[in-house]
Protein backbone atom coordinates (compact mmCIF):
# COMPACT_ATOMS: atom_id res chain seq x y z
CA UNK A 1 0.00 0.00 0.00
CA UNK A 2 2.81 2.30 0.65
CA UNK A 3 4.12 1.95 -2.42
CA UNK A 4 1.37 3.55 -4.47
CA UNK A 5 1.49 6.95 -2.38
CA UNK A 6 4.56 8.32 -4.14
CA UNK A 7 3.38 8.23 -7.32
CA UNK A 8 -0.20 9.23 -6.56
CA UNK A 9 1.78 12.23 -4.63
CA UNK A 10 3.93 12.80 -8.00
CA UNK A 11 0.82 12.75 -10.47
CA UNK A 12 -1.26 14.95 -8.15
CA UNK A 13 2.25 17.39 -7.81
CA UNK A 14 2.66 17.34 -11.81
CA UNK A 15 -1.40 17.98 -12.62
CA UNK A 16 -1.48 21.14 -10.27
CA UNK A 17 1.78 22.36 -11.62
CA UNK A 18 0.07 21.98 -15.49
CA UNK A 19 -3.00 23.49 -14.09
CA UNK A 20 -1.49 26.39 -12.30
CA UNK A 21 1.35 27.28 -14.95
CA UNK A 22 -0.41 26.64 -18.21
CA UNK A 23 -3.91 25.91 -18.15
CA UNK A 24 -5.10 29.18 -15.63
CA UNK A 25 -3.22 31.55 -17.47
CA UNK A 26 -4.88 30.30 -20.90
CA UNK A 27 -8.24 30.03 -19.20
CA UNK A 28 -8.04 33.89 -18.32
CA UNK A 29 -6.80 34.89 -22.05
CA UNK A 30 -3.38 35.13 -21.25
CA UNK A 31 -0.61 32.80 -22.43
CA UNK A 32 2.53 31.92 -20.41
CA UNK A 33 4.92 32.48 -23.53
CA UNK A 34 3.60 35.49 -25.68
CA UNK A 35 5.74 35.49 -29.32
CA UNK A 36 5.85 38.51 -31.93
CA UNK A 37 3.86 36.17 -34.15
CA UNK A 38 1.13 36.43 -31.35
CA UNK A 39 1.62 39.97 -30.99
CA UNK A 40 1.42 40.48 -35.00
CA UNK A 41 -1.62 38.59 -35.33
CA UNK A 42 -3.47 40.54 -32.66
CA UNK A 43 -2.44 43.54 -34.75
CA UNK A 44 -3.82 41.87 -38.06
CA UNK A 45 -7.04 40.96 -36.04
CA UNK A 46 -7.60 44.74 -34.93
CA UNK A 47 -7.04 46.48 -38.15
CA UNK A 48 -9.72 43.91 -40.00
CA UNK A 49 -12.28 44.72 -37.39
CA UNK A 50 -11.62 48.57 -37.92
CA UNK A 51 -12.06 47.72 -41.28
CA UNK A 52 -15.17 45.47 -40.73
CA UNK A 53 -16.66 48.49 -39.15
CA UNK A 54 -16.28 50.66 -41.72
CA UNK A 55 -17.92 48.41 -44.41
CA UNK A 56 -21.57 49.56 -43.62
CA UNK A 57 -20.23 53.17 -44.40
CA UNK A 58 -18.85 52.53 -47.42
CA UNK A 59 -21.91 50.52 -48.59
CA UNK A 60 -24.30 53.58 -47.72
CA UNK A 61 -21.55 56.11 -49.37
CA UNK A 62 -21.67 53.98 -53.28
CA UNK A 63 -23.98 55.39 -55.43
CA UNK A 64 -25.63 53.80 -57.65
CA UNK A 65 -25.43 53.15 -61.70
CA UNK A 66 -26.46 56.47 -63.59
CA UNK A 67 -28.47 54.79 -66.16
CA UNK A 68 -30.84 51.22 -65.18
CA UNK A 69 -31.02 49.37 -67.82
CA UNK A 70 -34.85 48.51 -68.51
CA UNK A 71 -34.30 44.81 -69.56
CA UNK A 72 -31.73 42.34 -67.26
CA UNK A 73 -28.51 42.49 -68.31
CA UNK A 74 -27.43 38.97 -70.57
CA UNK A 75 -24.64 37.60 -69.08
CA UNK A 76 -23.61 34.85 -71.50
CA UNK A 77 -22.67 37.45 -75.05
């Protein structure tokens, strides 16, 4: 019986040490190594929602054709 304790000590040490040291940190949005790739993207990521809002804008800002055609355009000349 005694010889199962150190182990069962060891996996219990090794699971709170994976929870404390990488799983909280990525639970809470953070990350225990941050890279310049991660830093990069996050850049990426803000400009395309800057530009995401300004699509609705633009859409209300195009005008439309100056002439309408008064039969549908044939698309297969």
């Amino acid at each position: 019986m005694t010889d199962i304790w150190l182990p069962l000590a060891a996996t219990a040490l090794a699971a709170a040490l994976t929870w404390w040291c990488c799983i909280r940190p990525m639970v809470r949005n953070r990350s225990c190594c941050t890279t310049a790739a991660d830093t990069e993207l996050q850049e990426e990521l803000r400009r395309a929602r800057e530009e995401f809002q300004q699509l609705p804008q633009l859409r209300n800002d195009a005008t439309p054709p100056a002439v309408r055609p008064r039969r549908p355009e044939i698309l297969d000349r």
